[in-house]
Every structure is written in C-alpha cells, then in structure tokens.
N, C-alpha and C. Protein backbone atom coordinates (compact mmCIF):
# COMPACT_ATOMS: atom_id res chain seq x y z
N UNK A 1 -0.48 49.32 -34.63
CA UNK A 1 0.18 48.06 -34.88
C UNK A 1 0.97 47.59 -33.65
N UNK A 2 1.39 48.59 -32.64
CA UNK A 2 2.29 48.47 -31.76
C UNK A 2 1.42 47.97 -30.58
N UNK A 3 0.56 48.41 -30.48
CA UNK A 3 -0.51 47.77 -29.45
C UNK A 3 -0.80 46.75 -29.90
N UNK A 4 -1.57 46.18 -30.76
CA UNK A 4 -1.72 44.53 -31.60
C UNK A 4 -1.11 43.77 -30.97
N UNK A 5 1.04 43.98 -31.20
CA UNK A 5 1.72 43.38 -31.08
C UNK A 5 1.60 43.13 -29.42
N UNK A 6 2.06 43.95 -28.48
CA UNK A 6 1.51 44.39 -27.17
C UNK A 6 0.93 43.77 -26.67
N UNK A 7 -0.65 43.71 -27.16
CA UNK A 7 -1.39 43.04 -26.73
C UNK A 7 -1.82 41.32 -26.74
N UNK A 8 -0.93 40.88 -27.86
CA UNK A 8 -0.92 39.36 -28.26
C UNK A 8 0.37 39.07 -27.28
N UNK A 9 1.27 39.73 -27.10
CA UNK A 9 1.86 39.19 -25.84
C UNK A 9 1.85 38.97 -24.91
N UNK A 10 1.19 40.40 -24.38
CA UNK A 10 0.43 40.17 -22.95
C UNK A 10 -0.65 38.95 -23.32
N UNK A 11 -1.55 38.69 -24.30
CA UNK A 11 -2.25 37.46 -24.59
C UNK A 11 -1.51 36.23 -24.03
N UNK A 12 -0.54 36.01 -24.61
CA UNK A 12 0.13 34.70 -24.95
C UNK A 12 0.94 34.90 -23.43
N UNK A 13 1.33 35.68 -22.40
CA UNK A 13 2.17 35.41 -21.11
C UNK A 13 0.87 35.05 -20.51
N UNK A 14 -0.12 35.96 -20.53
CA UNK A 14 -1.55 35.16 -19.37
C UNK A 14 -1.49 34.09 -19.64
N UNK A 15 -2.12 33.51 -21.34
CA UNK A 15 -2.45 32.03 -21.26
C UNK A 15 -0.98 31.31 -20.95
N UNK A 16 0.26 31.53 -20.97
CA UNK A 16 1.07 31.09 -20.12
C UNK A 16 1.12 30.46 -18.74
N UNK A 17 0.67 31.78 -17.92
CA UNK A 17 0.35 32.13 -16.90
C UNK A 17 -0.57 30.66 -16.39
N UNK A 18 -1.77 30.78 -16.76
CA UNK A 18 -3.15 29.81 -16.79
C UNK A 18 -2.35 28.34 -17.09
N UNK A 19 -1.71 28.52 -17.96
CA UNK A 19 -1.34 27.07 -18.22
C UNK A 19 -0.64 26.46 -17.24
N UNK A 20 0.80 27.47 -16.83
CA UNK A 20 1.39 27.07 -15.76
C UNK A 20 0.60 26.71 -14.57
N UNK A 21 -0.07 27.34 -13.75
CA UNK A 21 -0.82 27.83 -12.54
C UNK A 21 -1.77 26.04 -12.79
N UNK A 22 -1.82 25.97 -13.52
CA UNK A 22 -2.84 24.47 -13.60
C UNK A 22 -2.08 23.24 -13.74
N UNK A 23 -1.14 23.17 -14.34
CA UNK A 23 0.00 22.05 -14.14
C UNK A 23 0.58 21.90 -13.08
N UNK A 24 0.81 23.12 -12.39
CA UNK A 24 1.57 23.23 -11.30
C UNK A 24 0.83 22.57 -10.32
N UNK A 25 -0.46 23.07 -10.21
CA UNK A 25 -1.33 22.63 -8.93
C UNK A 25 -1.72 21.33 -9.43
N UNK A 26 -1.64 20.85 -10.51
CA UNK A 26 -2.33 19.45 -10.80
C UNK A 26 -1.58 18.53 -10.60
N UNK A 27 0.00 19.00 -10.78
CA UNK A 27 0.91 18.11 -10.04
C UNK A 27 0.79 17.60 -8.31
N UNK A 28 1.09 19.07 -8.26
CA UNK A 28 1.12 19.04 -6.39
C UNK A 28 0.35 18.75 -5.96
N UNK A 29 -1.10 18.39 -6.61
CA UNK A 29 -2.85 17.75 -5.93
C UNK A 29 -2.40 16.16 -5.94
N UNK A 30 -1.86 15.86 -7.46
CA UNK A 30 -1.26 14.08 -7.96
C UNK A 30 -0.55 13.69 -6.46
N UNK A 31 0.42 13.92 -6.29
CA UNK A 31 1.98 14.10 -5.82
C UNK A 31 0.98 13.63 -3.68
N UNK A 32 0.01 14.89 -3.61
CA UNK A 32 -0.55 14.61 -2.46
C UNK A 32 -1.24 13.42 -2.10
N UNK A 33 -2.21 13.21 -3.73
CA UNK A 33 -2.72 11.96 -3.57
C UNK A 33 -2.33 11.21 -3.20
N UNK A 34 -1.09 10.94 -3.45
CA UNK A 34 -0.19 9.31 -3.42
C UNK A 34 0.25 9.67 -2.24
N UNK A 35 0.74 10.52 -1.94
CA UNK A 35 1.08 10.43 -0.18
C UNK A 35 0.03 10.27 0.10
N UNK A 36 -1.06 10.76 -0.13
CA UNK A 36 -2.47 10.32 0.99
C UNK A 36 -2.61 8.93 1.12
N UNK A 37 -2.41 8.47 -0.24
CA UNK A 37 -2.74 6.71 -0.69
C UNK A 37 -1.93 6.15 0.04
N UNK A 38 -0.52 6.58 0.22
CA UNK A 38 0.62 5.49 1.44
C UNK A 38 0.19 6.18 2.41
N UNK A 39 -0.36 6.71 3.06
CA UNK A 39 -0.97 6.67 4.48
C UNK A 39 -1.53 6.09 4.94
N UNK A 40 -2.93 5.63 4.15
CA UNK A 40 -3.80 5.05 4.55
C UNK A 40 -3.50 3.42 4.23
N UNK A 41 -2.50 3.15 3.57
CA UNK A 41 -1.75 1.45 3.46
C UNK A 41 -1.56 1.73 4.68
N UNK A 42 -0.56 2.66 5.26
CA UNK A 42 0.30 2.92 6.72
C UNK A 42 -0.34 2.20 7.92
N UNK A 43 -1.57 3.23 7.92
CA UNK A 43 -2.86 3.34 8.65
C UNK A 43 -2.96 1.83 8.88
N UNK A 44 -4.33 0.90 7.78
CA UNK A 44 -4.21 0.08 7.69
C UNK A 44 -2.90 -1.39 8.15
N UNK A 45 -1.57 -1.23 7.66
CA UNK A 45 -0.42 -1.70 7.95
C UNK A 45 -0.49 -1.96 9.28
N UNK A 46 -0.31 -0.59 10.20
CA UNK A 46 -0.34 -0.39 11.75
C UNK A 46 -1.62 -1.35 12.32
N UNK A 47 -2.48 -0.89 11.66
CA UNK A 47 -3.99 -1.75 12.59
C UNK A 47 -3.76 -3.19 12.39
N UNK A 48 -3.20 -3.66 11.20
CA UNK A 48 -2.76 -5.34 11.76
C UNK A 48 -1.81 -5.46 12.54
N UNK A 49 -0.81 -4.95 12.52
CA UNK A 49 0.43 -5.18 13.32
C UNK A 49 0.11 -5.17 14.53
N UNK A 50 -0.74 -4.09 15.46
CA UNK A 50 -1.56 -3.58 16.44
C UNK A 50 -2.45 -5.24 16.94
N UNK A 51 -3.13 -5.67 15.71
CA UNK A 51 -3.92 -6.64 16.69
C UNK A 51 -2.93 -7.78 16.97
N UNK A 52 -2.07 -8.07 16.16
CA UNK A 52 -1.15 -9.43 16.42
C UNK A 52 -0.77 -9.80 17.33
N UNK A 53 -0.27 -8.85 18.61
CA UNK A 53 0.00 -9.41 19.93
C UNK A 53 -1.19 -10.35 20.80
N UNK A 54 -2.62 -9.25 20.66
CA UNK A 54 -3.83 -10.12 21.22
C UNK A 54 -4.27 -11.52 20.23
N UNK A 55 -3.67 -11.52 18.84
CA UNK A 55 -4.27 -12.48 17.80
C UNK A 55 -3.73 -13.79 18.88
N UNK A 56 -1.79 -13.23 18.89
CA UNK A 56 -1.08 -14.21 19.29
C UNK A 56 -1.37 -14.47 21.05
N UNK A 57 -1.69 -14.00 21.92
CA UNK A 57 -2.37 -14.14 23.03
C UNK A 57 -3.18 -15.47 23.29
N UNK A 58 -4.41 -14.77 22.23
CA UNK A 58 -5.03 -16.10 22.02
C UNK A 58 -4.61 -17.18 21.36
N UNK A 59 -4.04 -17.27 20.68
CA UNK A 59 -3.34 -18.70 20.09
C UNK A 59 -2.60 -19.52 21.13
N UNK A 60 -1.47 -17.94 21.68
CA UNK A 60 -0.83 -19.29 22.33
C UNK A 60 -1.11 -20.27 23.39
N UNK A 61 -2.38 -19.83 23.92
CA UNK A 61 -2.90 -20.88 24.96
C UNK A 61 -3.11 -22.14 24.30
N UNK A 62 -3.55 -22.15 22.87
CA UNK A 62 -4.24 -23.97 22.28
C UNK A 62 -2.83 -24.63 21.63
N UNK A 63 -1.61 -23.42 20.86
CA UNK A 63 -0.60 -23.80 20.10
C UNK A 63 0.80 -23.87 20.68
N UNK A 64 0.81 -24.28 21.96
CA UNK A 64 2.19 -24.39 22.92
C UNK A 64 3.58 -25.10 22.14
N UNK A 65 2.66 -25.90 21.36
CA UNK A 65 3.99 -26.92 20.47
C UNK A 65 4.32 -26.36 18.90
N UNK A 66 3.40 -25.11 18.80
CA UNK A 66 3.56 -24.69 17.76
C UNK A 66 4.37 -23.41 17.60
N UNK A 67 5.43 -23.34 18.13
CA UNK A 67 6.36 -22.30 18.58
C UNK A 67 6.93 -21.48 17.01
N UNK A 68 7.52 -22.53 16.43
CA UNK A 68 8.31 -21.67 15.20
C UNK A 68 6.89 -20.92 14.39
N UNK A 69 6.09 -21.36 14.47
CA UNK A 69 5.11 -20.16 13.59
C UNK A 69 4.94 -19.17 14.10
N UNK A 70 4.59 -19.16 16.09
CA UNK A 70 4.52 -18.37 16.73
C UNK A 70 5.71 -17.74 16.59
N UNK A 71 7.05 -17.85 16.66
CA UNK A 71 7.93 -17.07 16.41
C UNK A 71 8.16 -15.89 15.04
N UNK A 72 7.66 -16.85 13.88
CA UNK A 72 7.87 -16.33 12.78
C UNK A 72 6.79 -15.12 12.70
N UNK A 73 5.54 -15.08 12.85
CA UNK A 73 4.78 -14.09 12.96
C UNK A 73 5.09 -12.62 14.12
N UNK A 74 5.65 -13.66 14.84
CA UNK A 74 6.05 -11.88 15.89
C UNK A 74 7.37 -11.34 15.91
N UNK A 75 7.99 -11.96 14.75
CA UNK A 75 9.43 -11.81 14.10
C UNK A 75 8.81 -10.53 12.81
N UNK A 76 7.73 -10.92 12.05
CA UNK A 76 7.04 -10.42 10.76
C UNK A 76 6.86 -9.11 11.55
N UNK A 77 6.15 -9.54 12.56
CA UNK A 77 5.44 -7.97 12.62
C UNK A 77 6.29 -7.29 13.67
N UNK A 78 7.60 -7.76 14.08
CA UNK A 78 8.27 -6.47 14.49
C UNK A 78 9.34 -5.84 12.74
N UNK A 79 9.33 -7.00 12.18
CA UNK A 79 9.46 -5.81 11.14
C UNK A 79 8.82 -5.11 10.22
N UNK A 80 8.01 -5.62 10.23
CA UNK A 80 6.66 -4.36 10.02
C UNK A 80 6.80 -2.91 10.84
N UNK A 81 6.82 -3.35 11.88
CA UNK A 81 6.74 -1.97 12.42
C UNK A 81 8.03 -1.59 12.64
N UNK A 82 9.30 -1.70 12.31
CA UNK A 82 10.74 -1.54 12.07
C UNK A 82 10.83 -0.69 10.76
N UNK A 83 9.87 -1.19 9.79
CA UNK A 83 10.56 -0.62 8.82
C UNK A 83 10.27 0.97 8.27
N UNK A 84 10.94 1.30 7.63
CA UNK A 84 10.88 2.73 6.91
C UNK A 84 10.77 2.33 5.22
N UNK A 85 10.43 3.93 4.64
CA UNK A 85 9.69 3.83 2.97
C UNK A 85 8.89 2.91 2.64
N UNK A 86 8.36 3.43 1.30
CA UNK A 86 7.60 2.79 0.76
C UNK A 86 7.71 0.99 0.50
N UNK A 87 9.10 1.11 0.20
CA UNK A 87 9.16 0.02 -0.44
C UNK A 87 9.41 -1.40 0.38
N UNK A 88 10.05 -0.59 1.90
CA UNK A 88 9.95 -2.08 2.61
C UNK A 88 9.04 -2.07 3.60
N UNK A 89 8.57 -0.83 4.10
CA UNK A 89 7.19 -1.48 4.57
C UNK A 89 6.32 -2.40 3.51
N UNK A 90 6.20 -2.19 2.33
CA UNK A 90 5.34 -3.16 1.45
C UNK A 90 6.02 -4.40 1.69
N UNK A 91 7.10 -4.44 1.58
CA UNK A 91 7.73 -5.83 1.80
C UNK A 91 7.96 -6.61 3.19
N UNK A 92 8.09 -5.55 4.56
CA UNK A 92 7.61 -6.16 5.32
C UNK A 92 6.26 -6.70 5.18
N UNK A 93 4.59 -5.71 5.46
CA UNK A 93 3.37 -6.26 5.03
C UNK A 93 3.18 -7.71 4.56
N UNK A 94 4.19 -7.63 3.32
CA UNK A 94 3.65 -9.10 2.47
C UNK A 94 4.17 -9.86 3.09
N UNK A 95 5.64 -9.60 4.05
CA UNK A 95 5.52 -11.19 4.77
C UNK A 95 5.08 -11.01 5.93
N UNK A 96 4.36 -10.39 6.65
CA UNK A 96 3.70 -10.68 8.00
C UNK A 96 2.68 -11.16 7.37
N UNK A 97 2.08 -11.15 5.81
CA UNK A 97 0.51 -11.40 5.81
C UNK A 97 1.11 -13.16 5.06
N UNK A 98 2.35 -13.30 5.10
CA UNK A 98 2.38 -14.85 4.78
C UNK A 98 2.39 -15.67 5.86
N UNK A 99 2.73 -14.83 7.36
CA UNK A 99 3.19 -15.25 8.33
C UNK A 99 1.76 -15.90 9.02
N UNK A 100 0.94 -14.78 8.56
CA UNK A 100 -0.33 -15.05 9.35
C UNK A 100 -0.97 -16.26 8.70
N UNK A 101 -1.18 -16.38 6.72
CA UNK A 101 -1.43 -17.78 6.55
C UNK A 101 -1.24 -19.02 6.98
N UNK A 102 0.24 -18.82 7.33
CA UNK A 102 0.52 -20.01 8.14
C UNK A 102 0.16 -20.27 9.57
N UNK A 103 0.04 -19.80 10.13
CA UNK A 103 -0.62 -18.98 11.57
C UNK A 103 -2.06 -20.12 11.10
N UNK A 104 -2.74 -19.60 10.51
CA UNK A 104 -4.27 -19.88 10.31
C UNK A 104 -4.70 -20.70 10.13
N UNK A 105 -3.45 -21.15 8.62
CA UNK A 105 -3.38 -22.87 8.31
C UNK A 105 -3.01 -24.05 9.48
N UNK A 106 -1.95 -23.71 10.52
CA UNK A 106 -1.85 -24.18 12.04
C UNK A 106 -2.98 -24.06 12.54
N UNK A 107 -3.70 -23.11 12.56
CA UNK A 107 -5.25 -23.39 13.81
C UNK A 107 -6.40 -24.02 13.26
N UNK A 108 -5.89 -24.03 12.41
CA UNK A 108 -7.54 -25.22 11.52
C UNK A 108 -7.16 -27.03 12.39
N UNK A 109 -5.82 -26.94 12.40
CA UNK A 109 -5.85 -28.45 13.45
C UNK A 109 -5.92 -28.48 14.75
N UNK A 110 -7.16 -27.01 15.09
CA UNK A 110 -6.76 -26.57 16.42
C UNK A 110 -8.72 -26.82 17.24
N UNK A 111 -9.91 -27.27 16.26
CA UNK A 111 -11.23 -27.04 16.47
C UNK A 111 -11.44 -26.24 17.89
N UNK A 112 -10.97 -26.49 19.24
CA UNK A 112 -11.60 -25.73 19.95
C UNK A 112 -10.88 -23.84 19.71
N UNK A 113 -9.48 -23.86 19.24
CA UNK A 113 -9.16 -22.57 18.80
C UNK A 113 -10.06 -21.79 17.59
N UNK A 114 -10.55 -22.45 16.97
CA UNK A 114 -11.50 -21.67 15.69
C UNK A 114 -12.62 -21.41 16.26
N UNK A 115 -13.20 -22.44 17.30
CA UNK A 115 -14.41 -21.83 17.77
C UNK A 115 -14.44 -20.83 18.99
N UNK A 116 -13.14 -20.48 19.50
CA UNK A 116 -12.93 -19.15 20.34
C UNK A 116 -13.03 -18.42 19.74
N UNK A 117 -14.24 -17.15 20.63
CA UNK A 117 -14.70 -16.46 19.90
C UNK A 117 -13.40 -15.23 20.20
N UNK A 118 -12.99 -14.93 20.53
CA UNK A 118 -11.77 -13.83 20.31
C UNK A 118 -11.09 -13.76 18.71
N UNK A 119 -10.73 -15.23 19.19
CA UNK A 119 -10.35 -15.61 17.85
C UNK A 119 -10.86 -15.57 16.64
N UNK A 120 -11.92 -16.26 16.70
CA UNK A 120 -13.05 -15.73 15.35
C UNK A 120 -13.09 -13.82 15.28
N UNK A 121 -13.43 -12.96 16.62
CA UNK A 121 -13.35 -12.00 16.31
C UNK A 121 -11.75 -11.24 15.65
N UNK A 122 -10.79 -11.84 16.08
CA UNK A 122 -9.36 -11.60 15.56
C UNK A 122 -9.21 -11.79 13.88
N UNK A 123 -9.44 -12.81 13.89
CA UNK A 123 -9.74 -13.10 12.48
C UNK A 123 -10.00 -13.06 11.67
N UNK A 124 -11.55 -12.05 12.06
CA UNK A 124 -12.44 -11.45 11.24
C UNK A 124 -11.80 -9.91 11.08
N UNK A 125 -11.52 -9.24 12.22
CA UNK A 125 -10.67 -7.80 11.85
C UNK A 125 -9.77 -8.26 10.65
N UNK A 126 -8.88 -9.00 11.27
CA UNK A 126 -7.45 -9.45 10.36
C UNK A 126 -7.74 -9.15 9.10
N UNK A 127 -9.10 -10.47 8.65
CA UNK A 127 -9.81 -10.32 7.52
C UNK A 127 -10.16 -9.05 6.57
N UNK A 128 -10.50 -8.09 7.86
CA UNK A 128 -11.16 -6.82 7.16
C UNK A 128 -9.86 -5.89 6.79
N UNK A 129 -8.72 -5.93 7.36
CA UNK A 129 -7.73 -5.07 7.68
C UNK A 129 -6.91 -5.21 6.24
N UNK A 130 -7.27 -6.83 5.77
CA UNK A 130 -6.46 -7.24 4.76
C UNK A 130 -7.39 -6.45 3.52
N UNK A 131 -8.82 -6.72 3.47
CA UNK A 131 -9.37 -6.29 2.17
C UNK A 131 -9.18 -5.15 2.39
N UNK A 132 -8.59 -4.02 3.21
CA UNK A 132 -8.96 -2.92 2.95
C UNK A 132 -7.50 -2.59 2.65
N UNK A 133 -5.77 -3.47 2.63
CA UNK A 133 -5.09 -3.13 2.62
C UNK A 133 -5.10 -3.14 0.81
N UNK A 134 -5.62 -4.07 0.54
CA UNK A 134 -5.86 -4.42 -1.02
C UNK A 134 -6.33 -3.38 -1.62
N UNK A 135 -7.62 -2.75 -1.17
CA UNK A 135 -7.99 -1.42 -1.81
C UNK A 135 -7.16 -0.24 -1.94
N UNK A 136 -6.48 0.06 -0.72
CA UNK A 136 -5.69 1.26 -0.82
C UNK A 136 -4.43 0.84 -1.44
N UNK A 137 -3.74 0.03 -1.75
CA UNK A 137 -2.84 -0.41 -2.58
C UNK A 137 -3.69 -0.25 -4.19
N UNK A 138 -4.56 -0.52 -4.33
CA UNK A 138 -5.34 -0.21 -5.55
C UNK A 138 -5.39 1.22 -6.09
N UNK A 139 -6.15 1.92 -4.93
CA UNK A 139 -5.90 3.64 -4.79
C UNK A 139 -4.78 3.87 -4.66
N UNK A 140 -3.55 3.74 -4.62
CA UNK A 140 -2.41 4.02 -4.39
C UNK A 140 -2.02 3.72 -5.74
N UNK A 141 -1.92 2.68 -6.38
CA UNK A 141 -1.57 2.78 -8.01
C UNK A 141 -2.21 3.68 -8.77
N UNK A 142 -3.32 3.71 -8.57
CA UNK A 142 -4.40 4.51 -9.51
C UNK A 142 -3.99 5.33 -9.31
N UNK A 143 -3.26 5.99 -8.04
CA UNK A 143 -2.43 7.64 -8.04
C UNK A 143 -1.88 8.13 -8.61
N UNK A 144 -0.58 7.11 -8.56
CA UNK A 144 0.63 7.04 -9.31
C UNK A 144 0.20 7.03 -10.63
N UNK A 145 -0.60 6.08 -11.07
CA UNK A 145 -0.79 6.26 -12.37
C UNK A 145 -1.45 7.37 -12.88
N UNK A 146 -1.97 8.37 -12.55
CA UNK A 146 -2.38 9.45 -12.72
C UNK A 146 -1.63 10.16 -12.73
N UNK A 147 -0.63 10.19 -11.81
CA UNK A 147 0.55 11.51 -11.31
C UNK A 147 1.38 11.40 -12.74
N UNK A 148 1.54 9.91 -12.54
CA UNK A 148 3.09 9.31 -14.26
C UNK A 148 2.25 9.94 -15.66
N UNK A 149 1.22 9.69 -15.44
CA UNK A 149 0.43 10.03 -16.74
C UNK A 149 1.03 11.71 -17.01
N UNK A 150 0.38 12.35 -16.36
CA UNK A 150 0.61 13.96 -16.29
C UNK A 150 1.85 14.57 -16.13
N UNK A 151 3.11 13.32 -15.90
CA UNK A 151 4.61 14.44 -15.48
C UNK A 151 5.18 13.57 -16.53
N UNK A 152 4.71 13.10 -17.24
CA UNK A 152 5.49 12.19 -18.49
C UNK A 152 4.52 12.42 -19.89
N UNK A 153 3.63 12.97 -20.08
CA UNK A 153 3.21 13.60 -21.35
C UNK A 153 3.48 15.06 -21.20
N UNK A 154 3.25 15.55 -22.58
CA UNK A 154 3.47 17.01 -22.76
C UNK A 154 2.01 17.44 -23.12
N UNK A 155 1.86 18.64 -21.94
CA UNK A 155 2.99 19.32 -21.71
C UNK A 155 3.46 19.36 -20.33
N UNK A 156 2.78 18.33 -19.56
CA UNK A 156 2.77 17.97 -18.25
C UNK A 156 4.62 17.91 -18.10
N UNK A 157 5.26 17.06 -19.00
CA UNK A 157 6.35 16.71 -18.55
C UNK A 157 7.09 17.93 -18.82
N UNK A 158 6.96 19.18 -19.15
CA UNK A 158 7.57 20.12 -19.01
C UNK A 158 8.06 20.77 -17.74
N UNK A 159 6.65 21.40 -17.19
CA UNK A 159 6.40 21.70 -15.88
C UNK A 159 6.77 20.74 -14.94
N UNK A 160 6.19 19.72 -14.64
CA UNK A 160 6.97 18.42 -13.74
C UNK A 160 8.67 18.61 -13.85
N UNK A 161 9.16 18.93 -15.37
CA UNK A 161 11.01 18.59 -15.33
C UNK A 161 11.14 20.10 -14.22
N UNK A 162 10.06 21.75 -14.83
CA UNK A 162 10.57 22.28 -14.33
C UNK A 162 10.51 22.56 -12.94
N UNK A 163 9.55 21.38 -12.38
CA UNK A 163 9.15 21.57 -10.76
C UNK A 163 10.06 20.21 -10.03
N UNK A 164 11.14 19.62 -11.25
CA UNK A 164 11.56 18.83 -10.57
C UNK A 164 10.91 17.35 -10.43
N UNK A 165 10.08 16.90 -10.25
CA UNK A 165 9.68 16.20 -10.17
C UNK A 165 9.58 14.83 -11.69
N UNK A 166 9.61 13.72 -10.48
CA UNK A 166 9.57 13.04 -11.47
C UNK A 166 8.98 11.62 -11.14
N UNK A 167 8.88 10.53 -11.92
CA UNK A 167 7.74 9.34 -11.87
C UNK A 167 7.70 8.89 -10.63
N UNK A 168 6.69 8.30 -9.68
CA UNK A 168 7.11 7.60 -8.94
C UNK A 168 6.37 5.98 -9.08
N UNK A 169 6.84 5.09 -8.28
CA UNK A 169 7.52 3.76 -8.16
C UNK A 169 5.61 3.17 -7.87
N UNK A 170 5.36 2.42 -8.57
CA UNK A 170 4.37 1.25 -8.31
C UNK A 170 4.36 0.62 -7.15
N UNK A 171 3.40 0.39 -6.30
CA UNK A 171 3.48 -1.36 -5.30
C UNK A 171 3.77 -2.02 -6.42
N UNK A 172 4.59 -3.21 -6.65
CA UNK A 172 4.20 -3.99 -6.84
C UNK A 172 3.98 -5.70 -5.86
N UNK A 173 3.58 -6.71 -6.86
CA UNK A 173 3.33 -7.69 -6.46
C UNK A 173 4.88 -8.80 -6.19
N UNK A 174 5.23 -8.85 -5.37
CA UNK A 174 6.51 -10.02 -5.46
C UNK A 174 5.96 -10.70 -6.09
N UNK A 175 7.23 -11.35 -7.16
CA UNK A 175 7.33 -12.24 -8.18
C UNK A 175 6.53 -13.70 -7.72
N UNK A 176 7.34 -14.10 -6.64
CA UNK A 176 6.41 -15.71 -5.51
C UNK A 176 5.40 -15.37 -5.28
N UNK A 177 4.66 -14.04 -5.50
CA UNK A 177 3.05 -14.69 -4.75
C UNK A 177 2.33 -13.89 -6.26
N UNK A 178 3.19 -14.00 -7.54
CA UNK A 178 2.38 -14.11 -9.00
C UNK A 178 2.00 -15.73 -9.61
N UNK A 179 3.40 -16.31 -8.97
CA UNK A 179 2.97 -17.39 -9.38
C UNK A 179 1.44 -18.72 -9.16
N UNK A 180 1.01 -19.27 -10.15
CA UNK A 180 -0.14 -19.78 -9.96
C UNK A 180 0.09 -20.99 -8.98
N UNK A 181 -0.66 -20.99 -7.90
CA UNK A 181 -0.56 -22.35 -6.81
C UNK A 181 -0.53 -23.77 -7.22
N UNK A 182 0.23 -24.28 -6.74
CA UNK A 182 0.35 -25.88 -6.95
C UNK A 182 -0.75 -26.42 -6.18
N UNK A 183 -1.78 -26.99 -7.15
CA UNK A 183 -3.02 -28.01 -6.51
C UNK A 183 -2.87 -29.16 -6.25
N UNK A 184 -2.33 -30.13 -5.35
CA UNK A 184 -2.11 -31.63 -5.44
C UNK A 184 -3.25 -32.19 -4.47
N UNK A 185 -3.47 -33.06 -5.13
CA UNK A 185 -4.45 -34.21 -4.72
C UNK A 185 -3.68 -35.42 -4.07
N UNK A 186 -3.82 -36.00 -2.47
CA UNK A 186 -3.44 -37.40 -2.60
C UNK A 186 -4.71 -38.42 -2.99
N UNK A 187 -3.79 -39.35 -4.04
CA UNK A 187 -5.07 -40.55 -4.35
C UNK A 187 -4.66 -41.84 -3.72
C-alpha cells in the first residue's frame, strides 16, 4: 500500500514536472517572439529613416519653396531615430509616415519631380518599407496575442505569475488616423 501511495506521488511530481517544463518554455518561446516581432518593426523603422536623407536630396532640388514640409519630415525622422521603447518609437514611425504623405502630396505639383527616376525609385522602397512595416506590426500583435492568451488563462497564468511575468501592451492605432476621411468635392 506504501508503494501505491509512493508511487502516485512520484506520478503526480513528474506530471508536475512536464507540466511546468512546458509552460515555462512556452512562455519564454511567446515572450521571444514579440521581441523578435519589435525587431523586425525596428529593422524596417531604421530602413525608412535611412532612405529619407537621399528621398530628401532629391526633392530638394525641384521643392526650394517648399521648406516647412522639408523641415517637418527631417524633424520626423530625427525623432524616429531619437527615440527609445516600444511605445514611442511607434509613435515616432506614425508621424514620420504622416510627414512623408505630405512630402508626396507636395510633389504631385512637382511633374518633372515624379518623373525622376531616383525619386520614383525612393518612393517605391518607401512604398515597400511601409507594407512591410504593416505586416510586422501584424506579427507583432499576433505575438502578443498569443503570449496574453497563455499568461492570462489557467493554467498558463499560474506559471507566468510564478515566472513573473505578465501581459504585454498592443501597437496600437492612434485615435486620428481611426477616424474615417473627410471626402469633399468642389462643385
């Protein structure tokens, strides 16, 4: 009887054991993800900031009178690359990438600037740098939401309280660029 007992304990500390050993690492795999996921925003982040000096190069030869945009964009992206954490590099990002709309929306009254091809090639990176910042902000939630899932149910949220750990923080979207655009027509 004494062995029975014995032996359902030693039972019940292994599957302990197993249980722990898999929460533990399923955390710390979550936990990596999402650092991997803000890296590669990082990554991304850096490679626009990186082309903006040559973007602005070429501009400023056609946009001499167009100074305050030119200012505002190389204002954006020194704080872009100024900033620290998660949360204001995202918030730098979103306004260097408002900085550049306006930037763009200025060179459309610019025809021989759109048809420089630097420019078109600038543009087109820019372009690519942006859809891919969108994706890894995508992968980067999907992390988090995986990680929150597992350190906030049980029995995940056990192990997580006892490894410390706890939810972390969404990108989100600033409130001004949820709202739906004003379409006006002049008649």
């Amino acid at each position: 009887m004494i062995e029975l007992i014995l032996g359902f304990i030693i039972l019940l500390v292994l599957v302990f054991a197993v249980v722990f050993v898999y929460y533990y690492n399923r955390i710390v795999v979550l936990g990596n993800r999402i650092d991997n996921a803000w890296s590669q925003i990082d990554v991304q982040l850096r490679k626009r900031a990186d082309l903006i000096p040559n973007l602005m190069k070429t501009v400023e030869a056609y946009m001499k009178h167009e100074q305050k945009v030119l200012i505002r964009v190389t204002e954006a992206r020194a704080s872009l690359v100024k900033a620290k954490g998660v949360e204001e590099r995202a918030r730098a990002g979103n306004m260097l990438q408002d900085t550049l709309k306006s930037l763009f929306a200025v060179a459309e009254n610019y025809p021989d600037l759109k048809a420089n091809q630097n420019f078109m090639k600038f543009q087109e990176e820019l372009s690519d740098i942006e859809d891919k910042v969108a994706y890894t902000r995508q992968f980067y939630n999907d992390s988090v939401l995986f990680y929150n899932n597992t350190v906030t149910t049980i029995p995940g949220m056990w192990f997580a309280s006892f490894m410390t750990k706890k939810e972390k923080p969404y990108l989100e979207t600033p409130a001004e660029k949820r709202e739906v655009p004003k379409v006006e027509f002049d008649v």
